[in-house]
Protein backbone atom coordinates (compact mmCIF):
# COMPACT_ATOMS: atom_id res chain seq x y z
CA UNK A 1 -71.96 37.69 -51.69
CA UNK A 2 -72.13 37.81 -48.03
CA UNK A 3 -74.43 34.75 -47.71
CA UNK A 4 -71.80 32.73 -49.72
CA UNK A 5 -68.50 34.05 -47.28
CA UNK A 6 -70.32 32.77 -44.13
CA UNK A 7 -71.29 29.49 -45.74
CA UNK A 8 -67.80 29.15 -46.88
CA UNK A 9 -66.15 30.12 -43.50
CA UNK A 10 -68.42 27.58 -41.86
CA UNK A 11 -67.18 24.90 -44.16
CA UNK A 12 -63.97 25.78 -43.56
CA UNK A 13 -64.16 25.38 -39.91
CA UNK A 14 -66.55 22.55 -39.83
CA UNK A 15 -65.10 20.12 -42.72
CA UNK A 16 -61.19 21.26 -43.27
CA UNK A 17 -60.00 21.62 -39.29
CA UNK A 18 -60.94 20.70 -35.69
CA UNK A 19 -60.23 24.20 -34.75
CA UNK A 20 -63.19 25.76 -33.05
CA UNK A 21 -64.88 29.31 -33.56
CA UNK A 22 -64.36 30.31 -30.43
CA UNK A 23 -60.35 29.83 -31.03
CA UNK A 24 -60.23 32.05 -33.84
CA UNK A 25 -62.68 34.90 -32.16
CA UNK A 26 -60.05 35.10 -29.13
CA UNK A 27 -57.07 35.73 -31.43
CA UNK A 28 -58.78 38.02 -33.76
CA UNK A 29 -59.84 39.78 -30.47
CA UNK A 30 -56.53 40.08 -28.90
CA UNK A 31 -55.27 41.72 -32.11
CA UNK A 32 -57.72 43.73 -32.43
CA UNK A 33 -56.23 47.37 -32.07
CA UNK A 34 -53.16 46.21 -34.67
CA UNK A 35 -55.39 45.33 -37.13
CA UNK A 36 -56.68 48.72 -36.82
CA UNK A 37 -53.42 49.82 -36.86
CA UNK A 38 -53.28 48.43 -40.36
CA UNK A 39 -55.43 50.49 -42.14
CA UNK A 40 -54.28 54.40 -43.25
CA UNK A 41 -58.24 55.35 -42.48
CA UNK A 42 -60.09 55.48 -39.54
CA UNK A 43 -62.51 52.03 -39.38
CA UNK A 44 -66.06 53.04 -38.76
CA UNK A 45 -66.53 49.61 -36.80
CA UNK A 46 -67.09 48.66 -33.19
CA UNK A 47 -64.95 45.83 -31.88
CA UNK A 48 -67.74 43.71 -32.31
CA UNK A 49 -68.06 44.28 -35.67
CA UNK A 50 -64.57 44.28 -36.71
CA UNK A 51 -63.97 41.22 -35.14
CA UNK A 52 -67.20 39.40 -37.09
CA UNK A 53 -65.86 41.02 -40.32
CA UNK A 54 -62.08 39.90 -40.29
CA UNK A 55 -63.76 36.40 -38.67
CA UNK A 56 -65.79 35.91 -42.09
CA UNK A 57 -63.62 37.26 -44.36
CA UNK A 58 -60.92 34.97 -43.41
CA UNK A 59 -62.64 32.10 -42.95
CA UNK A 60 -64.23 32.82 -46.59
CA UNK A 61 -60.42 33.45 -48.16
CA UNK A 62 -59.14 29.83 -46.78
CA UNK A 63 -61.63 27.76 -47.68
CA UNK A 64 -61.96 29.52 -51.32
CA UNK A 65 -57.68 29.33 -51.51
CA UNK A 66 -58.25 25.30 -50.20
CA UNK A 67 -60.98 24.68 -53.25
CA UNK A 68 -58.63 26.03 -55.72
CA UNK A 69 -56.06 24.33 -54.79
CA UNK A 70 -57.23 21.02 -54.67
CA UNK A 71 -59.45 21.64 -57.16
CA UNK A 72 -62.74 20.12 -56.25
CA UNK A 73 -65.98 21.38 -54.60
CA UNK A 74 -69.16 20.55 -53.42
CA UNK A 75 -71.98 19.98 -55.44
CA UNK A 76 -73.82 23.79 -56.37
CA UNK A 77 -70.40 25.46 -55.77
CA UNK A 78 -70.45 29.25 -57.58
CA UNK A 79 -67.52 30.84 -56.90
CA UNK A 80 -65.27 28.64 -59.03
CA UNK A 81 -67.58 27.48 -61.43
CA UNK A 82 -69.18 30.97 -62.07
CA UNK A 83 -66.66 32.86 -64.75
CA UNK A 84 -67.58 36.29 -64.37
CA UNK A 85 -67.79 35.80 -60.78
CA UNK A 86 -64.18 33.68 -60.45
CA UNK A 87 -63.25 37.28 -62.01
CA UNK A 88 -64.47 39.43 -60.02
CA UNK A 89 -63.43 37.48 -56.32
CA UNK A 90 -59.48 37.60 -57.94
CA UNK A 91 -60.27 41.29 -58.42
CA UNK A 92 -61.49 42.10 -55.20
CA UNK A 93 -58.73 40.27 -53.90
CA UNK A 94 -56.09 42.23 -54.78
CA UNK A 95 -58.17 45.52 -53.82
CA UNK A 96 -56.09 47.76 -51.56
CA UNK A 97 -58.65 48.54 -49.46
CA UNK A 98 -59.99 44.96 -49.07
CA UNK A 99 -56.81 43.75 -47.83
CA UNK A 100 -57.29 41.51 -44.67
CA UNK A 101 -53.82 41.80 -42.70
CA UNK A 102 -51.74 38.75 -44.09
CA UNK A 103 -50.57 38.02 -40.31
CA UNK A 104 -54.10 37.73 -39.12
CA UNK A 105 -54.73 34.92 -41.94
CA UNK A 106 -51.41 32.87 -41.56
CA UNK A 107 -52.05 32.80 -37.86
CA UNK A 108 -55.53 31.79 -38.10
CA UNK A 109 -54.52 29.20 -40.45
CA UNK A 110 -51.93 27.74 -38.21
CA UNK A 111 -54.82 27.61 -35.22
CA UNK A 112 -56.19 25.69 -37.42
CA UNK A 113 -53.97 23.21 -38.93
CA UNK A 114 -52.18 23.16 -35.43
CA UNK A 115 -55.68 21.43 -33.73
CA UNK A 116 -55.88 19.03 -36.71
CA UNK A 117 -57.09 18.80 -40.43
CA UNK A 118 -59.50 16.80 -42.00
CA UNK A 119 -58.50 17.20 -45.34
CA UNK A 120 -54.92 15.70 -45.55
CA UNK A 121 -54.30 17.44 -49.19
CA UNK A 122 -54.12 21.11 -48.20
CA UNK A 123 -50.78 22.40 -47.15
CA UNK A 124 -49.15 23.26 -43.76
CA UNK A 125 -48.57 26.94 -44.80
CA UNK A 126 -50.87 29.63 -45.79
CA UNK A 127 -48.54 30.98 -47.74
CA UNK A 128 -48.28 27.89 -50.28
CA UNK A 129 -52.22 28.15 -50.46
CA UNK A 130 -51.33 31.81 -51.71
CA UNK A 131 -49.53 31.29 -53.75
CA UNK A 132 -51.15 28.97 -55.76
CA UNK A 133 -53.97 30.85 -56.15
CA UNK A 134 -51.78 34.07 -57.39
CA UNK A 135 -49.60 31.68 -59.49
CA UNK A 136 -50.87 33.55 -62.74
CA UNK A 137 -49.04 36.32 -61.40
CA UNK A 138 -45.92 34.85 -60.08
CA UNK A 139 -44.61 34.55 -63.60
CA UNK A 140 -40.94 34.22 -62.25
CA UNK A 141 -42.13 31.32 -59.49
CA UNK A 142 -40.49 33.43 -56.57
CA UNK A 143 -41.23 32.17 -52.87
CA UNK A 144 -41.73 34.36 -50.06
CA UNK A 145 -41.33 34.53 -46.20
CA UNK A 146 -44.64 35.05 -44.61
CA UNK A 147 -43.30 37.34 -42.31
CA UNK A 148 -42.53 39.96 -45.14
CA UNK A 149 -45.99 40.21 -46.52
CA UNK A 150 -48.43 42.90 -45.50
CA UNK A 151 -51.28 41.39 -47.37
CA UNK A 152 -52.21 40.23 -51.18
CA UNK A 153 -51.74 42.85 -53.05
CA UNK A 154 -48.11 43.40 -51.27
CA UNK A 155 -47.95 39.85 -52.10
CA UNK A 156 -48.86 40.71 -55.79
CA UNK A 157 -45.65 43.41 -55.70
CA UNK A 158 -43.42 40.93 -54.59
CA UNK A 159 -43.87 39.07 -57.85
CA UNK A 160 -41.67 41.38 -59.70
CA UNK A 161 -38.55 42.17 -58.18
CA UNK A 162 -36.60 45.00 -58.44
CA UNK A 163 -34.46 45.78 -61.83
CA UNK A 164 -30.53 45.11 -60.49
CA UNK A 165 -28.76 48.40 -58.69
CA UNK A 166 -26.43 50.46 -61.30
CA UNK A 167 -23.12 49.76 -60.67
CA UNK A 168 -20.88 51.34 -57.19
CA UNK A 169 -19.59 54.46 -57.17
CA UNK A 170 -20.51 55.61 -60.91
CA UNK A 171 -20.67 59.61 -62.20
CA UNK A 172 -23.41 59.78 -64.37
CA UNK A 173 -21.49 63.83 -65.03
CA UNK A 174 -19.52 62.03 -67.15
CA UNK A 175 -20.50 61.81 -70.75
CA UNK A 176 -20.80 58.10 -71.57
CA UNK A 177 -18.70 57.70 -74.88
CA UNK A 178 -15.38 59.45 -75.67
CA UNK A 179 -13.86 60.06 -79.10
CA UNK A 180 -9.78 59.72 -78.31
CA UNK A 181 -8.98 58.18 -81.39
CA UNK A 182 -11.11 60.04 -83.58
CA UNK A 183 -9.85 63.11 -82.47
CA UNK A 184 -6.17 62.16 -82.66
CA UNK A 185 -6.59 61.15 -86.36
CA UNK A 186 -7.99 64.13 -86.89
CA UNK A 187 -5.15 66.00 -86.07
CA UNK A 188 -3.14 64.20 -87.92
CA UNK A 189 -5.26 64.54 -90.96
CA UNK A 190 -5.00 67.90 -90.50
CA UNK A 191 -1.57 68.83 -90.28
CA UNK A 192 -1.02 66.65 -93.36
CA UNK A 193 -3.69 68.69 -94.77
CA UNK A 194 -2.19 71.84 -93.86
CA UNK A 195 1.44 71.37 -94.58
CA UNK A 196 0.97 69.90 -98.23
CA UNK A 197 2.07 72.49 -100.99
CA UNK A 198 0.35 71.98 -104.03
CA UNK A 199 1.78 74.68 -106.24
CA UNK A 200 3.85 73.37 -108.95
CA UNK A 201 3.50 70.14 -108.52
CA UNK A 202 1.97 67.57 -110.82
CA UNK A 203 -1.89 66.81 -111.14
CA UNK A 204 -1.62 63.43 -109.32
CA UNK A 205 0.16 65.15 -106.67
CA UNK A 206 -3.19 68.07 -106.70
CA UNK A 207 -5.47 64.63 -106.71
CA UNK A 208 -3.84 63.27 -103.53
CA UNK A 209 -4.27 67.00 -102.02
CA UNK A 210 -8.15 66.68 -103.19
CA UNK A 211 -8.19 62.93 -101.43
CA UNK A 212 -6.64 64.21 -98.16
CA UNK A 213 -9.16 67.42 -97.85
CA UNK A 214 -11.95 65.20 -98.71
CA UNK A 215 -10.84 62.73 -95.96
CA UNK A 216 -10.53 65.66 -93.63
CA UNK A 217 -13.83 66.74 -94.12
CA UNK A 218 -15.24 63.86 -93.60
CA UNK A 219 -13.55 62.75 -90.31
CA UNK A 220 -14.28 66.89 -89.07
CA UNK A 221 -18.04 66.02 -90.16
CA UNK A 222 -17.97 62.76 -88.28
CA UNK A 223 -16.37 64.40 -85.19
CA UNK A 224 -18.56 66.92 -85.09
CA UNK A 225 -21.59 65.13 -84.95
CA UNK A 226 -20.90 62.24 -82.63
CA UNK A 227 -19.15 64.44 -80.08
CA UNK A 228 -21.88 66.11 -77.52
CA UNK A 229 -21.53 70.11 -76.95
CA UNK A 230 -19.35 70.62 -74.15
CA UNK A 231 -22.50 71.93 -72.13
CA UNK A 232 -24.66 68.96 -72.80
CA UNK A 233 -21.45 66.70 -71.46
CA UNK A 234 -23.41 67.04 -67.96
CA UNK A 235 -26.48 65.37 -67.41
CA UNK A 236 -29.13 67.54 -65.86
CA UNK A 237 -32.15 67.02 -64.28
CA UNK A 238 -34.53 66.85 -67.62
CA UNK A 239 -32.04 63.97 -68.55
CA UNK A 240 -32.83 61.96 -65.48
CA UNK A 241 -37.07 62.56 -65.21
CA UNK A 242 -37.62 62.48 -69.14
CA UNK A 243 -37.51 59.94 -71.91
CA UNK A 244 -38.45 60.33 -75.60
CA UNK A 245 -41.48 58.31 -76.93
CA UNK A 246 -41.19 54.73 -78.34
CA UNK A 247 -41.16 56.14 -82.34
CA UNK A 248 -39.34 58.74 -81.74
CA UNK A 249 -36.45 56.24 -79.93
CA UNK A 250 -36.95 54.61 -82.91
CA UNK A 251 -36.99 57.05 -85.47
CA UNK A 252 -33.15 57.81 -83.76
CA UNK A 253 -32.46 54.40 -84.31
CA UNK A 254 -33.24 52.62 -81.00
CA UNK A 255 -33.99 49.03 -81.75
CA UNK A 256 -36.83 47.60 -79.75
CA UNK A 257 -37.25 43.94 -79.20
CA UNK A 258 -39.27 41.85 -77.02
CA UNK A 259 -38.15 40.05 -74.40
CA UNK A 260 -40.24 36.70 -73.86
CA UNK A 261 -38.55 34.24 -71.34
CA UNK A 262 -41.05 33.31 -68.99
CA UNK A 263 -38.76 33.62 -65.88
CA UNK A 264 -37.79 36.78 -66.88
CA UNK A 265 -38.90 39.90 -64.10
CA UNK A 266 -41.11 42.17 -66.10
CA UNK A 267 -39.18 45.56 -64.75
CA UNK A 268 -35.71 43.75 -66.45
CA UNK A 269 -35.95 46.39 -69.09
CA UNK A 270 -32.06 46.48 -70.52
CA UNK A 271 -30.40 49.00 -73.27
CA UNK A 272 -27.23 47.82 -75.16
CA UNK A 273 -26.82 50.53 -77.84
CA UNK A 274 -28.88 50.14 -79.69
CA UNK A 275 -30.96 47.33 -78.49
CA UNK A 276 -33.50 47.99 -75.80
CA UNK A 277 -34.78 45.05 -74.14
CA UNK A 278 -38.40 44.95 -72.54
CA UNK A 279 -39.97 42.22 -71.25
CA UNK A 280 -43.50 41.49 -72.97
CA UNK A 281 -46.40 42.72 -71.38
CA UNK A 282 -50.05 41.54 -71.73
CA UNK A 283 -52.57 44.33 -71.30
CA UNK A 284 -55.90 42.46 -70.01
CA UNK A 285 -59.08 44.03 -68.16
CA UNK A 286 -57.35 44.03 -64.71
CA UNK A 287 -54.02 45.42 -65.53
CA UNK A 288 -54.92 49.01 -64.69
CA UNK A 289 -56.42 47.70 -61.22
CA UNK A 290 -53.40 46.20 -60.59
CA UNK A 291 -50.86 49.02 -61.60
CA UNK A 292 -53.02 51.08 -59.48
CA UNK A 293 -53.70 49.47 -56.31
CA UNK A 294 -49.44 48.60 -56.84
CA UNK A 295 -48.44 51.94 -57.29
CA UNK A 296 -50.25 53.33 -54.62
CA UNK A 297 -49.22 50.71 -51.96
CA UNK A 298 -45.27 52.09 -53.12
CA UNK A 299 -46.95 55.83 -52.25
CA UNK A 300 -47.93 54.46 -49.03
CA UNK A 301 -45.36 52.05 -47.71
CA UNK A 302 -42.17 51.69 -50.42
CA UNK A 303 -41.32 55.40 -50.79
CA UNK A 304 -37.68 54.65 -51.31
CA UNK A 305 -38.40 51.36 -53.62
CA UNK A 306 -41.21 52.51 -55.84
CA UNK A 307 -40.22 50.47 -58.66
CA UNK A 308 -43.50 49.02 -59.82
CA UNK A 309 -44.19 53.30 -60.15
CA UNK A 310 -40.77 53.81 -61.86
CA UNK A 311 -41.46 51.03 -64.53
CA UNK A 312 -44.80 52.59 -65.10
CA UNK A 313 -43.50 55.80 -65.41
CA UNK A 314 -41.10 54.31 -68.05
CA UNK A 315 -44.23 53.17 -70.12
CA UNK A 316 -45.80 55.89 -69.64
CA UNK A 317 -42.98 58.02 -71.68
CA UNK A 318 -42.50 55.42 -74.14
CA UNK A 319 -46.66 55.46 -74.71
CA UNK A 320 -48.15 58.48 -75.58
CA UNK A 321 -50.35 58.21 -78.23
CA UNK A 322 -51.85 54.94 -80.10
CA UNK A 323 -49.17 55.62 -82.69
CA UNK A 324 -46.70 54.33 -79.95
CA UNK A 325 -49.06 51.20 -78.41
CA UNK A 326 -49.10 50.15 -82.55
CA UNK A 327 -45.30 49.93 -82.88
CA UNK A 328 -44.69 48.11 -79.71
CA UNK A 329 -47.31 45.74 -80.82
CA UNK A 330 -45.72 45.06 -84.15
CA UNK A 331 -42.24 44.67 -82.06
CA UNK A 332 -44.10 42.12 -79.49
CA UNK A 333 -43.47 44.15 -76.57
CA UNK A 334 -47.29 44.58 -75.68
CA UNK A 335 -49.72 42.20 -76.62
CA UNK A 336 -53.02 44.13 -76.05
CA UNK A 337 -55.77 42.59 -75.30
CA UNK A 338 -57.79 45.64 -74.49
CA UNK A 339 -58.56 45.92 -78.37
CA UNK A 340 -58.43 49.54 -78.63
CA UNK A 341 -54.73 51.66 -78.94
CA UNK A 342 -55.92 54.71 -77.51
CA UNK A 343 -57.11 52.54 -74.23
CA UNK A 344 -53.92 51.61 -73.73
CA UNK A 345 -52.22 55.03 -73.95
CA UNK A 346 -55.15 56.36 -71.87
CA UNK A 347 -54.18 53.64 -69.22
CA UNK A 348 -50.85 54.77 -69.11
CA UNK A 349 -50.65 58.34 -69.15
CA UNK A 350 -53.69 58.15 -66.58
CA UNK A 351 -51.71 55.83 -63.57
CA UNK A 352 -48.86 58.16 -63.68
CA UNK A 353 -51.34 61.36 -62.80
CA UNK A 354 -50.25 62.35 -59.34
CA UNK A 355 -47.56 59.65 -58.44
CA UNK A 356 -44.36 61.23 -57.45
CA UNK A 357 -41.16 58.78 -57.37
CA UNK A 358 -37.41 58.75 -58.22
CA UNK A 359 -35.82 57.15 -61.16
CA UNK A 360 -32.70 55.43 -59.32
CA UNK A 361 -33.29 52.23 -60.79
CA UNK A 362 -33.73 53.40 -64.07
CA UNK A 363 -31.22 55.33 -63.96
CA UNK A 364 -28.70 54.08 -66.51
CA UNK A 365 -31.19 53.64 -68.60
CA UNK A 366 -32.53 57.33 -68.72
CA UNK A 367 -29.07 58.10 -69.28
CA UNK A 368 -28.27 56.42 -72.09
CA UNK A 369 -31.26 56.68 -73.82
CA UNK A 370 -31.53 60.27 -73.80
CA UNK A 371 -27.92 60.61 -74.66
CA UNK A 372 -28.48 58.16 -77.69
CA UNK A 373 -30.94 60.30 -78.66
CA UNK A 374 -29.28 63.74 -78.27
CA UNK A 375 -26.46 62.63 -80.37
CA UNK A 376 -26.55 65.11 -83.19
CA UNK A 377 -25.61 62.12 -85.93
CA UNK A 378 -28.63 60.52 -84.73
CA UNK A 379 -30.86 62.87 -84.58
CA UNK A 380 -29.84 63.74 -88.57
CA UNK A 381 -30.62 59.94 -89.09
CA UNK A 382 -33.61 60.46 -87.86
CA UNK A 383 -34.82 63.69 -89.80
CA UNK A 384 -33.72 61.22 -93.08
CA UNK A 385 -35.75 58.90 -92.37
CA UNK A 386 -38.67 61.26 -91.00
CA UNK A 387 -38.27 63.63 -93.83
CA UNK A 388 -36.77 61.96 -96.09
CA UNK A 389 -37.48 58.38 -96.33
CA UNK A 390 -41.02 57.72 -95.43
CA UNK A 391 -41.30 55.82 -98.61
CA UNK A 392 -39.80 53.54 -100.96
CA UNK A 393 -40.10 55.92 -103.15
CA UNK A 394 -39.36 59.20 -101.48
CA UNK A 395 -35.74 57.07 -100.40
CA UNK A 396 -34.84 56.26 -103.67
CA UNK A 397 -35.99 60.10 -104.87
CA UNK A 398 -33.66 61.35 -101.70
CA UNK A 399 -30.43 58.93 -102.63
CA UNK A 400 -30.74 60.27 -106.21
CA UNK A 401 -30.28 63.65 -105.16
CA UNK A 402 -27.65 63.02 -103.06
CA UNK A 403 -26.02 60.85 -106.15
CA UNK A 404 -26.43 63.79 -108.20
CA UNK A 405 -25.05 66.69 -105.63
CA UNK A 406 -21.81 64.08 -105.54
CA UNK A 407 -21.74 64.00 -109.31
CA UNK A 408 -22.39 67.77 -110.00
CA UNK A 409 -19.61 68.42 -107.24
CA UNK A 410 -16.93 66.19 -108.65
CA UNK A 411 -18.34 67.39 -112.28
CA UNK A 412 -17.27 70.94 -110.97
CA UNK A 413 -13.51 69.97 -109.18
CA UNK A 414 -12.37 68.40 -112.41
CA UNK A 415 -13.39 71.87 -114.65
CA UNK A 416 -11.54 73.53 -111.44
CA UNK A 417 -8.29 71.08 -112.02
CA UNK A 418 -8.90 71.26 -115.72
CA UNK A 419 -8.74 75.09 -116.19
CA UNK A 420 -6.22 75.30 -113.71
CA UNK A 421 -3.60 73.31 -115.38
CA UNK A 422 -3.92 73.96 -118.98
């Protein structure tokens, strides 16, 4: 690989610019000890060596960035003609620890353009070569300040933007939905209940009475369930650091759907009860490498704005076992390309391993997800359909029962009524 980085850096200099050699040596030299600066690591390179390195290197990355974007090459070109090998240059490009300082490459570009270009169809900005030859990442076309950009793979980050910021000054102690005019009927059902005298009176009278417990019961049951314990009113810690899986959201009755506009930011993940919104995903070869080399540049630099690491971690409890990569499949939120289920849970549950990161982005979401889940109504929908209604035929043998507890129960009220008022 080597022998094809100087022959490309020598095109470069010889055939794109008028810029000489010496001209980029000097720079690189005079920023020598920041480039060092640049690396967490210690470089086991002289200045002499260093220098050589970052002189190929970048000479090799403009002149591959300029044949890719113009789209032609000399006769016997590999790089972009050889598939396996076009693969594995993008990969090592976006490498963490083959980053070449993105300053030291926009400069030496503008040397270069600065003493005159040959070739009038390459840009005036680095950036716009970079861009173009990341585009398959840049799915929501963003454009960048070069000044802003440590190097590719912070490049690579910038391509998905942040989710928005919850809204100003909101108390996530406060439960989420309140039950005023539940409760008030309620009352009011119940001192109608309560105050009604049945005896003597007539047996429509006794069937109103019947109508008005039944109605109580039911709006006590309803009550009941949908109100949270007064002690699970406050959202604790566990609330705010852990999410349910993707079936069992679902089996609460979480509807997921997929979200496929092409402009839209892949960490735009959005929950309107009881639709949550995630934008598709395609799981390829590299996606791991690039989750990890992104995660661990927001360990290193982004402490405070992991959000590539929060959206993982999101995944990561949604995905736990195949069972969970199938029913995002069949909902079109992953499209998995790795073949295998269990790779993609594996891939998932492996990047989070050692990452530590908050969840303020994601807040709201954690939030009202676990409350939807906690809610004790729909957690007994779920047990129905978990226990109860696996199968057609298992429903229809549960919704029988139930028909005939209604049936025997009314059966026994009117042989109650009927005894009571012969």
């Amino acid at each position: 690989m080597e022998r094809y980085k100087v022959s490309y850096c020598k095109y470069f200099l010889q055939e794109r610019t008028r810029t000489t050699s010496d001209t980029w040596i000097q720079y690189i030299e005079s920023v020598e000890p920041q480039i060092r600066r640049c690396y967490s690591e210690t470089l086991p390179f002289s200045k002499e060596e260093l220098v050589n390195i970052i002189f190929v290197d970048s000479g090799f990355i403009m002149e591959l960035f300029c044949r890719y974007y113009t789209r032609s090459w000399p006769d016997g070109e590999v790089c972009l003609s050889t598939p396996w090998l076009v693969n594995s240059i993008h990969k090592d490009m976006l490498l963490l620890e083959n980053q070449v300082p993105f300053f030291v490459l926009d400069h030496l570009f503008n040397l270069s353009i600065s003493a005159g270009a040959h070739d009038n169809n390459i840009p005036s900005s680095f950036i716009d070569l970079a861009l173009d030859y990341f585009d398959y990442y840049n799915t929501s076309k963003l454009s960048f300040d070069n000044l802003s950009i440590l190097h590719f793979t912070d490049l690579l980050r910038m391509f998905y933007p942040p989710p928005p910021p919850p809204p100003p000054n909101i108390d996530v102690d406060e439960p989420k939905t309140q039950l005023p005019s539940v409760s008030v009927c309620l009352k009011d059902e119940k001192r109608k209940f309560c105050t009604f005298q049945c005896t003597g009176e007539k047996v429509t009278r006794v069937l109103k009475w019947v109508e008005r417990g039944f109605k109580y019961m039911k709006l006590k049951i309803k009550h009941t369930l949908s109100c949270p314990r007064k002690e699970r009113s406050k959202l604790d810690t566990e609330t705010l650091t852990q999410l349910p899986s993707a079936t069992e959201l679902s089996e609460a009755g979480v509807k997921f759907e997929a979200n496929n506009n092409e402009n839209i930011c892949l960490l735009d993940l959005k929950f309107k009860t009881p639709v949550l919104k995630i934008p598709q995903l395609t799981l390829e070869d590299r996606t791991e490498m690039l989750f990890r080399n992104m995660v661990a540049l927001e360990q290193c630099h982004y402490h405070k704005e992991s959000y590539i690491t929060q959206y993982v971690i999101i995944m990561d409890f949604l995905i736990n076992t195949s069972k969970d990569v199938d029913f995002l499949v069949r909902k079109g939120i992953l499209i998995n390309w790795l073949g295998d289920a269990e790779s993609v849970a594996n891939l998932f549950n492996g990047v989070f391993k050692n990452i530590v990161s908050t969840i303020t982005g994601y807040s709201l979401l954690y939030r009202d997800l676990n409350a939807f889940h906690r809610n004790r109504w729909n957690n007994l929908k779920s047990t129905l359909r978990h226990d109860y209604c696996k199968t057609p035929w298992q429903t229809a043998a549960t919704f029988a029962a139930i028909l005939l507890l209604i049936l025997t129960v009314g059966q026994t009220v009117c042989s109650v009524l009927q005894v009571k008022f012969q």
